[in-house]
N, C-alpha and C. Protein backbone atom coordinates (compact mmCIF):
# COMPACT_ATOMS: atom_id res chain seq x y z
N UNK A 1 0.84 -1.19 0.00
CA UNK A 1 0.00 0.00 0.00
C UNK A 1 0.88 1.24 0.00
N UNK A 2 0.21 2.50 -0.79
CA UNK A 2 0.98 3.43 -0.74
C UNK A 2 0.87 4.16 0.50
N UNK A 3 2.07 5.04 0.49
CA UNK A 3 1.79 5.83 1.85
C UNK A 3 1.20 7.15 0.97
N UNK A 4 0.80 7.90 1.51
CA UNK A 4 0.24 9.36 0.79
C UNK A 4 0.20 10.67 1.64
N UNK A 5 1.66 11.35 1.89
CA UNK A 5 1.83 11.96 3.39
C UNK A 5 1.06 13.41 2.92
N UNK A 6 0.55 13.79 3.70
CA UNK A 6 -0.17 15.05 4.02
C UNK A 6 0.44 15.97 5.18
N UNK A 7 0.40 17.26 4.73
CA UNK A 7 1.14 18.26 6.21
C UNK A 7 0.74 19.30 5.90
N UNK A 8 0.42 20.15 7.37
CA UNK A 8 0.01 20.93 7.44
C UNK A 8 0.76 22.24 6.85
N UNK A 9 -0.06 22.90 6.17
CA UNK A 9 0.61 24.44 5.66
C UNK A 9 -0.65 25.39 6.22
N UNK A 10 0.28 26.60 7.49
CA UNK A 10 -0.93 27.41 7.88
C UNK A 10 -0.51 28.61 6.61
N UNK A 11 -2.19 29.01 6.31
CA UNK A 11 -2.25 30.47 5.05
C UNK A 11 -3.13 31.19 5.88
N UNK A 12 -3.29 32.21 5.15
CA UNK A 12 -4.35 33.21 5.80
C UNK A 12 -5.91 33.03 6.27
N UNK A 13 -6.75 31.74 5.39
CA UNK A 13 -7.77 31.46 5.89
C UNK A 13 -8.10 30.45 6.76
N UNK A 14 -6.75 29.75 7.37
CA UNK A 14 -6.67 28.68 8.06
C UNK A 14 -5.47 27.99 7.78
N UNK A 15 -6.18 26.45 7.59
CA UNK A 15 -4.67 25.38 7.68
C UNK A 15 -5.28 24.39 5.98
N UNK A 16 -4.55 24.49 5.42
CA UNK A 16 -4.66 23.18 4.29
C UNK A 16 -3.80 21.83 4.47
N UNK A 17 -3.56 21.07 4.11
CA UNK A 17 -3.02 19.77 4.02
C UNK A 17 -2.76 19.14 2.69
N UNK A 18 -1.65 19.43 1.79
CA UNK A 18 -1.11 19.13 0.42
C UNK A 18 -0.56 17.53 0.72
N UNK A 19 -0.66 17.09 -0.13
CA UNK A 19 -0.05 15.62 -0.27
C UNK A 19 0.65 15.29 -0.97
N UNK A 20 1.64 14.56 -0.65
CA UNK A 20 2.21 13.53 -1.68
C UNK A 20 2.13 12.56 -1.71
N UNK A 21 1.91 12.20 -2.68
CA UNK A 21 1.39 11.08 -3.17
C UNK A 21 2.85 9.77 -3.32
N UNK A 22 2.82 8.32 -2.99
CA UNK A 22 3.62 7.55 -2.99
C UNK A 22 5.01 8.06 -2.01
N UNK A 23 4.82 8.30 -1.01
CA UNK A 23 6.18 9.23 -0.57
C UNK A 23 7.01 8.08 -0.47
N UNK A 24 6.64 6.81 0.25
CA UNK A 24 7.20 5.99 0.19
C UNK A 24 8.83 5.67 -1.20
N UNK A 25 8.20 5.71 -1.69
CA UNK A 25 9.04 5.70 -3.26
C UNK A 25 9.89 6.98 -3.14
N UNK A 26 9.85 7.76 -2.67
CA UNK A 26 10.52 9.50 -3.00
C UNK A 26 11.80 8.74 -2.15
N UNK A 27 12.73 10.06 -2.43
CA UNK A 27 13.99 10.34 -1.49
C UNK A 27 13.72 11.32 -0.78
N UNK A 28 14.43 12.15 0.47
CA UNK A 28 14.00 13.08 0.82
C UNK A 28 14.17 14.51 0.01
N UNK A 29 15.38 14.17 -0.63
CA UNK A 29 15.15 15.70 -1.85
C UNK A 29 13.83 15.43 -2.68
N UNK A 30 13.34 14.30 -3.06
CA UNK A 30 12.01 14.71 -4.31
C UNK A 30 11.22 14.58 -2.68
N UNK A 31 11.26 14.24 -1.89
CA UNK A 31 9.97 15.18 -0.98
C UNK A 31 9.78 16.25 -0.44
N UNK A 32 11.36 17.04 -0.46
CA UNK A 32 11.58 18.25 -0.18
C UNK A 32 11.16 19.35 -1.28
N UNK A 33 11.64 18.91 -2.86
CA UNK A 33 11.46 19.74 -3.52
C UNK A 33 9.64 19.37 -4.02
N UNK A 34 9.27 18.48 -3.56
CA UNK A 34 7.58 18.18 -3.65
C UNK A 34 6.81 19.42 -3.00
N UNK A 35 7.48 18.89 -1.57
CA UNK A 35 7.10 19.68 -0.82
C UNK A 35 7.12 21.41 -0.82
N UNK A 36 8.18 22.28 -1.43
CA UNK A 36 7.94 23.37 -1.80
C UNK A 36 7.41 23.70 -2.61
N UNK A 37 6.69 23.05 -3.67
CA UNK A 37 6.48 23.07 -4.51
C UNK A 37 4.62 23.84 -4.04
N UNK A 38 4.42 22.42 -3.57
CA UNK A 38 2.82 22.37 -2.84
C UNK A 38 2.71 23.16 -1.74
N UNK A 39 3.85 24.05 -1.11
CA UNK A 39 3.59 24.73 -0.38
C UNK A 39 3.40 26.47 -0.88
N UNK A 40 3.73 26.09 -1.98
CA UNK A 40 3.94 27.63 -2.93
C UNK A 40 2.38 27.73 -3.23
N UNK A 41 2.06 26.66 -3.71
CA UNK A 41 0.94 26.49 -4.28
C UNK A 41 0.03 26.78 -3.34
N UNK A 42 0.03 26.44 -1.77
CA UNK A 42 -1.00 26.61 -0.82
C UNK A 42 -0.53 28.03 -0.47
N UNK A 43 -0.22 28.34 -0.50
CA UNK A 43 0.14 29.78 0.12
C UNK A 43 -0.58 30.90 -1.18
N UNK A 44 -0.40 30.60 -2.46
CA UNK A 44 -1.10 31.31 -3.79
C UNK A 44 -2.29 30.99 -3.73
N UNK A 45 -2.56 30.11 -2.89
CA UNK A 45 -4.08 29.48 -2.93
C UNK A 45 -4.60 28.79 -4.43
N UNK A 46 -3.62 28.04 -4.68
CA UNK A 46 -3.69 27.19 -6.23
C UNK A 46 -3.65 26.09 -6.04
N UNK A 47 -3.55 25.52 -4.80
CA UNK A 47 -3.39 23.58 -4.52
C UNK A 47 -5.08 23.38 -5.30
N UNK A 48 -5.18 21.91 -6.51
CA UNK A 48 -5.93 21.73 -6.71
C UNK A 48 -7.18 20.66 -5.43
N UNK A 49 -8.11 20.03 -5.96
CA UNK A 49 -8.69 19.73 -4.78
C UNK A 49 -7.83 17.97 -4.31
N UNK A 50 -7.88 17.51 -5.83
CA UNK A 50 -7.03 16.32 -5.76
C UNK A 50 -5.67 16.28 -5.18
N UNK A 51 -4.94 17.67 -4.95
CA UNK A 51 -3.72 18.05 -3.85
C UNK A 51 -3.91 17.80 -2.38
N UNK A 52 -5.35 17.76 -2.16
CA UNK A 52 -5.55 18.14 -0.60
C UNK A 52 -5.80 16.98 -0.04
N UNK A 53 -6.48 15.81 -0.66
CA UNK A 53 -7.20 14.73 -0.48
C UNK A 53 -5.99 13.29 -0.72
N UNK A 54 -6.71 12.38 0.02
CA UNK A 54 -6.48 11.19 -0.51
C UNK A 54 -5.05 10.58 0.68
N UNK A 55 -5.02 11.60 1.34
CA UNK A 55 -3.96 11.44 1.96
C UNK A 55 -4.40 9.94 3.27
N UNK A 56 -3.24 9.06 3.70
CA UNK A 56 -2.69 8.14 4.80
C UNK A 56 -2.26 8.87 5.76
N UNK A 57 -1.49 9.64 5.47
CA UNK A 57 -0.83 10.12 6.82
C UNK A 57 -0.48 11.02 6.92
N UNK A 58 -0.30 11.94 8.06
CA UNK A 58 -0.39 13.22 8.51
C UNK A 58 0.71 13.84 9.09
N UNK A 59 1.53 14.58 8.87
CA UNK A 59 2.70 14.92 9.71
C UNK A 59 2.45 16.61 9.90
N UNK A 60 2.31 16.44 11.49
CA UNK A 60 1.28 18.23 12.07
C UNK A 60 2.92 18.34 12.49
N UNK A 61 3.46 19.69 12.72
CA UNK A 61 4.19 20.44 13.56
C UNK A 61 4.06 21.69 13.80
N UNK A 62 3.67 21.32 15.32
CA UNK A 62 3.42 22.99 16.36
C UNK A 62 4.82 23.52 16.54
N UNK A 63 6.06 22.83 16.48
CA UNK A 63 7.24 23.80 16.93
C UNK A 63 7.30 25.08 16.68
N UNK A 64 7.26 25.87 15.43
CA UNK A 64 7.34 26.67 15.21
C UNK A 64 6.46 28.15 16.12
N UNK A 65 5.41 27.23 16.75
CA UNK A 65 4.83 28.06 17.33
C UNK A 65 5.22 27.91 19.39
N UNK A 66 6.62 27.33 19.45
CA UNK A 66 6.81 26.93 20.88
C UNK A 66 6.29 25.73 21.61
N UNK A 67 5.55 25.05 20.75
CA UNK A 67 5.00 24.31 21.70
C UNK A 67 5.62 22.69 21.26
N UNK A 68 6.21 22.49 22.45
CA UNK A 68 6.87 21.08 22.56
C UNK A 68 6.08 19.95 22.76
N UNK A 69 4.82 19.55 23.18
CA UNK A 69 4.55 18.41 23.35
C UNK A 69 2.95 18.28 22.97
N UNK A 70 2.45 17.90 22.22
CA UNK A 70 1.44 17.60 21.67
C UNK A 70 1.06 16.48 20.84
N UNK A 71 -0.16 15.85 21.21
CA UNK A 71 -0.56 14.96 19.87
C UNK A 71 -1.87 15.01 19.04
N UNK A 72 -1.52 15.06 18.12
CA UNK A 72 -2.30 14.98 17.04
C UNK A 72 -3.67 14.36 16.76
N UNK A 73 -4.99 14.24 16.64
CA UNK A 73 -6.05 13.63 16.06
C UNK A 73 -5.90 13.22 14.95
N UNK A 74 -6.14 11.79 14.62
CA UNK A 74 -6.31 11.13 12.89
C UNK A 74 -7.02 11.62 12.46
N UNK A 75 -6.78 12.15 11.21
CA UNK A 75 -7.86 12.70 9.80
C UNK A 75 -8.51 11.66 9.63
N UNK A 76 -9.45 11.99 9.14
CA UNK A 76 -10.40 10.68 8.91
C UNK A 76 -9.94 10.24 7.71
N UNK A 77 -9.72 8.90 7.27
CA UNK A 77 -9.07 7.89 6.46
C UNK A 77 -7.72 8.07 6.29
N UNK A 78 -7.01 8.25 7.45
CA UNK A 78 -5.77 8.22 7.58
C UNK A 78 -5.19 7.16 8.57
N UNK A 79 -4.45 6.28 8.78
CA UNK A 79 -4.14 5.67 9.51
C UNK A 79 -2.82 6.04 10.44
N UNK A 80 -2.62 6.93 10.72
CA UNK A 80 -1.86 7.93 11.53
C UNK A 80 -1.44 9.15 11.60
N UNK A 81 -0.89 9.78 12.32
CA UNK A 81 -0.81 11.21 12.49
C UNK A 81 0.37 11.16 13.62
N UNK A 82 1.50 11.77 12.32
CA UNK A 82 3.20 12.19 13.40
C UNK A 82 2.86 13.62 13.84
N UNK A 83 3.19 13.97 14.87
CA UNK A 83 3.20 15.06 15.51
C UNK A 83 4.69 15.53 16.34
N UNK A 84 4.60 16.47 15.26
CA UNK A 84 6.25 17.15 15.65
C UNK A 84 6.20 18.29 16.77
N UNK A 85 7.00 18.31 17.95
CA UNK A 85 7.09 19.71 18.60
C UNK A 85 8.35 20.36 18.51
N UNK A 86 8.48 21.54 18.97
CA UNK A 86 9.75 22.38 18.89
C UNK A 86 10.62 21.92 19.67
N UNK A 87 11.98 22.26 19.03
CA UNK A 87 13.28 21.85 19.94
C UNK A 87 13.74 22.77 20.52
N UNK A 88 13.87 22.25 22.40
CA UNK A 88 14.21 23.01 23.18
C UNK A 88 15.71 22.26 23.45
N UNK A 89 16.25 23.28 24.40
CA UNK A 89 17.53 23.02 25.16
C UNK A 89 16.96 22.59 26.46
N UNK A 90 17.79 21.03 26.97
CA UNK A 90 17.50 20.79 28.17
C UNK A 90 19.23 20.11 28.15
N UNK A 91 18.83 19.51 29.82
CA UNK A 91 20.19 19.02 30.01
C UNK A 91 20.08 17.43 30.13
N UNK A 92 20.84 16.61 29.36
CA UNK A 92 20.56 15.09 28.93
C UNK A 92 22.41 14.78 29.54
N UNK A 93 22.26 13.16 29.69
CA UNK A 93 23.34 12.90 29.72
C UNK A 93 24.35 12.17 29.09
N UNK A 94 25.37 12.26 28.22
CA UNK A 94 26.17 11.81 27.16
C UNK A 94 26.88 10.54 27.30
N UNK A 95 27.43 10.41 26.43
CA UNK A 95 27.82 9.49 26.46
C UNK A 95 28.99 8.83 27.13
N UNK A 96 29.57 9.85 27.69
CA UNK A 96 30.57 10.23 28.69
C UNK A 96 30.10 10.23 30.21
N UNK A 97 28.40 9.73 30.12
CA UNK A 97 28.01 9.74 31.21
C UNK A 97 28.14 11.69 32.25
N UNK A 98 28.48 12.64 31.45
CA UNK A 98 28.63 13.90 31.69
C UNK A 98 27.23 14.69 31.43
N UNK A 99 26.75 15.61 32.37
CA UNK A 99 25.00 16.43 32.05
C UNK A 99 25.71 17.60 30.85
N UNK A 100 25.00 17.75 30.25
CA UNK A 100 25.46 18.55 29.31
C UNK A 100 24.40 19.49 28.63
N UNK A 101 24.05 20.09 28.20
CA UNK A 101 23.09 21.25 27.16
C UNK A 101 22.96 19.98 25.80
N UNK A 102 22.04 19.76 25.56
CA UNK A 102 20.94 19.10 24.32
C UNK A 102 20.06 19.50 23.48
N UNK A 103 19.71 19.11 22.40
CA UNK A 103 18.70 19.73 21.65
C UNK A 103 17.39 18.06 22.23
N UNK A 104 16.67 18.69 22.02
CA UNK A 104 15.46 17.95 22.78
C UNK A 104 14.34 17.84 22.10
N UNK A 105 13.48 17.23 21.10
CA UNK A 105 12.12 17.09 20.23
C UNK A 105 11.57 16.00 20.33
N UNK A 106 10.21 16.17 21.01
CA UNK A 106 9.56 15.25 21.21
C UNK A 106 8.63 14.94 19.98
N UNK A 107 8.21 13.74 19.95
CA UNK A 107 7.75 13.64 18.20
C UNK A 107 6.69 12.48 18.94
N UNK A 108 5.18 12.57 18.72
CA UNK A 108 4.38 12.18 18.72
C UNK A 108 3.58 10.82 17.67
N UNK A 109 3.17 9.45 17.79
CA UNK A 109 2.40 9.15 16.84
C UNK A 109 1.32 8.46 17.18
N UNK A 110 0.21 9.21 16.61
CA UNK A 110 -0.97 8.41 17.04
C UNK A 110 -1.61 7.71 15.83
N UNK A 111 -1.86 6.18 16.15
CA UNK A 111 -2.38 4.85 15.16
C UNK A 111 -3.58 4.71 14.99
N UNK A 112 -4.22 4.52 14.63
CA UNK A 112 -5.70 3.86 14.19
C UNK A 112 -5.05 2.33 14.20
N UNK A 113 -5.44 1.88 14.94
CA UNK A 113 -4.80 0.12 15.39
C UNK A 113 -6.13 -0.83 14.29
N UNK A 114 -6.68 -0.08 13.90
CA UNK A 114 -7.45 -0.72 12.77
C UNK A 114 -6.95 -1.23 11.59
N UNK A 115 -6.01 -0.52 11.43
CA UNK A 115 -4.70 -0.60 10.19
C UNK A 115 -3.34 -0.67 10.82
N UNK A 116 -3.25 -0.32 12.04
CA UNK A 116 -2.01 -0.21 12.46
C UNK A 116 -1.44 -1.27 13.64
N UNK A 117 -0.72 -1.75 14.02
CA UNK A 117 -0.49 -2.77 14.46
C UNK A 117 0.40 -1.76 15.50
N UNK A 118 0.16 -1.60 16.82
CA UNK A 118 1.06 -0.91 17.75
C UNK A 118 3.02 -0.62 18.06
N UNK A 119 3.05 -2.34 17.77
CA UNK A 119 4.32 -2.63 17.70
C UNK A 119 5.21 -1.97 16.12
N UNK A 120 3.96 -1.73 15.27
CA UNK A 120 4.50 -1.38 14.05
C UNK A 120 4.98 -0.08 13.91
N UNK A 121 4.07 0.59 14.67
CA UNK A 121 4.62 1.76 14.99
C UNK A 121 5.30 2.59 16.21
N UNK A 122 5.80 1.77 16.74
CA UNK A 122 6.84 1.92 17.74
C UNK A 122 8.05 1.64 17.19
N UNK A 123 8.33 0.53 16.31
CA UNK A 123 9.37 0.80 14.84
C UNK A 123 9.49 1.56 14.29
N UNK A 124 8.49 2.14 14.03
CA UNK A 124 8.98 3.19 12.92
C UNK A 124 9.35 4.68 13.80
N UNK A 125 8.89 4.64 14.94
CA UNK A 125 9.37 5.54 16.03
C UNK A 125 10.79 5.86 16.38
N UNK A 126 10.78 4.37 16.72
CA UNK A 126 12.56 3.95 16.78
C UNK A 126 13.11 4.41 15.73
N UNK A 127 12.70 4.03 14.50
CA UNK A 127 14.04 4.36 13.30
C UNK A 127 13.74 5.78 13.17
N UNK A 128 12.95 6.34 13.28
CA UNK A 128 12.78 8.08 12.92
C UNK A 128 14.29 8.72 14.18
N UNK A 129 13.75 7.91 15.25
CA UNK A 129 14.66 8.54 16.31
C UNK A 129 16.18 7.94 15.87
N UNK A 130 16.25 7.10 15.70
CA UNK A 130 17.77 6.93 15.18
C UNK A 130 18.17 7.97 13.89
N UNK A 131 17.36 7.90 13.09
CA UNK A 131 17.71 8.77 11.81
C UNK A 131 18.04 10.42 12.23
N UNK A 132 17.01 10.90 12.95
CA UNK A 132 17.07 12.40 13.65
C UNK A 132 18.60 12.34 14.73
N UNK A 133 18.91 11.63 15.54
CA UNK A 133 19.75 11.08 16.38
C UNK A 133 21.67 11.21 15.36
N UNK A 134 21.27 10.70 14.14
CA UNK A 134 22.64 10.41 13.56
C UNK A 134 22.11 10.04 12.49
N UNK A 135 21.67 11.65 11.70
CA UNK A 135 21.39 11.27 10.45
C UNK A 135 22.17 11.29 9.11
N UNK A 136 23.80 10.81 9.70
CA UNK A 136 24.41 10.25 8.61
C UNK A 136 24.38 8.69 8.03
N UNK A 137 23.26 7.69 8.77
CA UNK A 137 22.84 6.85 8.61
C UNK A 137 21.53 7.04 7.47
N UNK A 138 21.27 8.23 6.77
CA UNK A 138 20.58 8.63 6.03
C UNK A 138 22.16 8.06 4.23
N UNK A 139 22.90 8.84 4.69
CA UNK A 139 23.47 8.83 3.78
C UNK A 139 24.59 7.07 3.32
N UNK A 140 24.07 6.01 3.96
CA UNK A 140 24.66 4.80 4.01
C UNK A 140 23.47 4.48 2.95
């Protein structure tokens, strides 16, 4: 099954949700340059209606607006919703076993266990956090 990610873009009359379609298949540059693409477009107010729809999954982020810890509600016919918050500085401890200053983002996912199998997405939790963690494991 395809994935079909949807994210929020706030414009002046609210919030839209552009998609891409098969992201699965993309790299992160063709989802990056997807992604500006459809965000140009929501902001001109030109996303067609077939842009907005059809979407699996949802990736919301409040960071930008300060707020670190939140989760998300499933769109209806979506089988999850990542929820990103802002990165703060706290103090974590290294690997040196030393307290130190950290960057800190808590990242949210809520399942529809109707489609989603719990354990399945606690995997994919894990690997997001490894990838964000040491994302030169992006480039292997």
């Amino acid at each position: 099954a395809n994935v079909h990610l949807a994210f929020g873009v706030a414009i002046d009359d609210g919030l839209v949700t552009p998609v891409i379609r098969a992201a699965e298949t993309k790299g992160l540059r063709e989802i990056g340059a997807e992604a500006k693409v459809l965000i140009k477009k929501a902001r001109d107010k030109k996303l067609a209606p077939n842009e907005m729809s059809g979407s699996t999954l949802t990736v919301t982020n409040l960071g930008m607006f300060g707020i670190s810890d939140f989760y998300g509600i499933i769109n209806p016919n979506n089988a999850a919703i990542l929820s990103i918050g802002a990165t703060i500085k706290k103090p974590v401890v290294n690997e040196n076993d030393e307290i130190v200053v950290g960057q800190v983002m808590k990242i949210g996912l809520s399942g529809d266990h109707r489609t989603i199998d719990g354990a399945v997405g606690a995997q994919y939790l894990q690997a997001l956090k490894e990838i964000l963690e040491t994302p030169t494991v992006m480039l292997v």
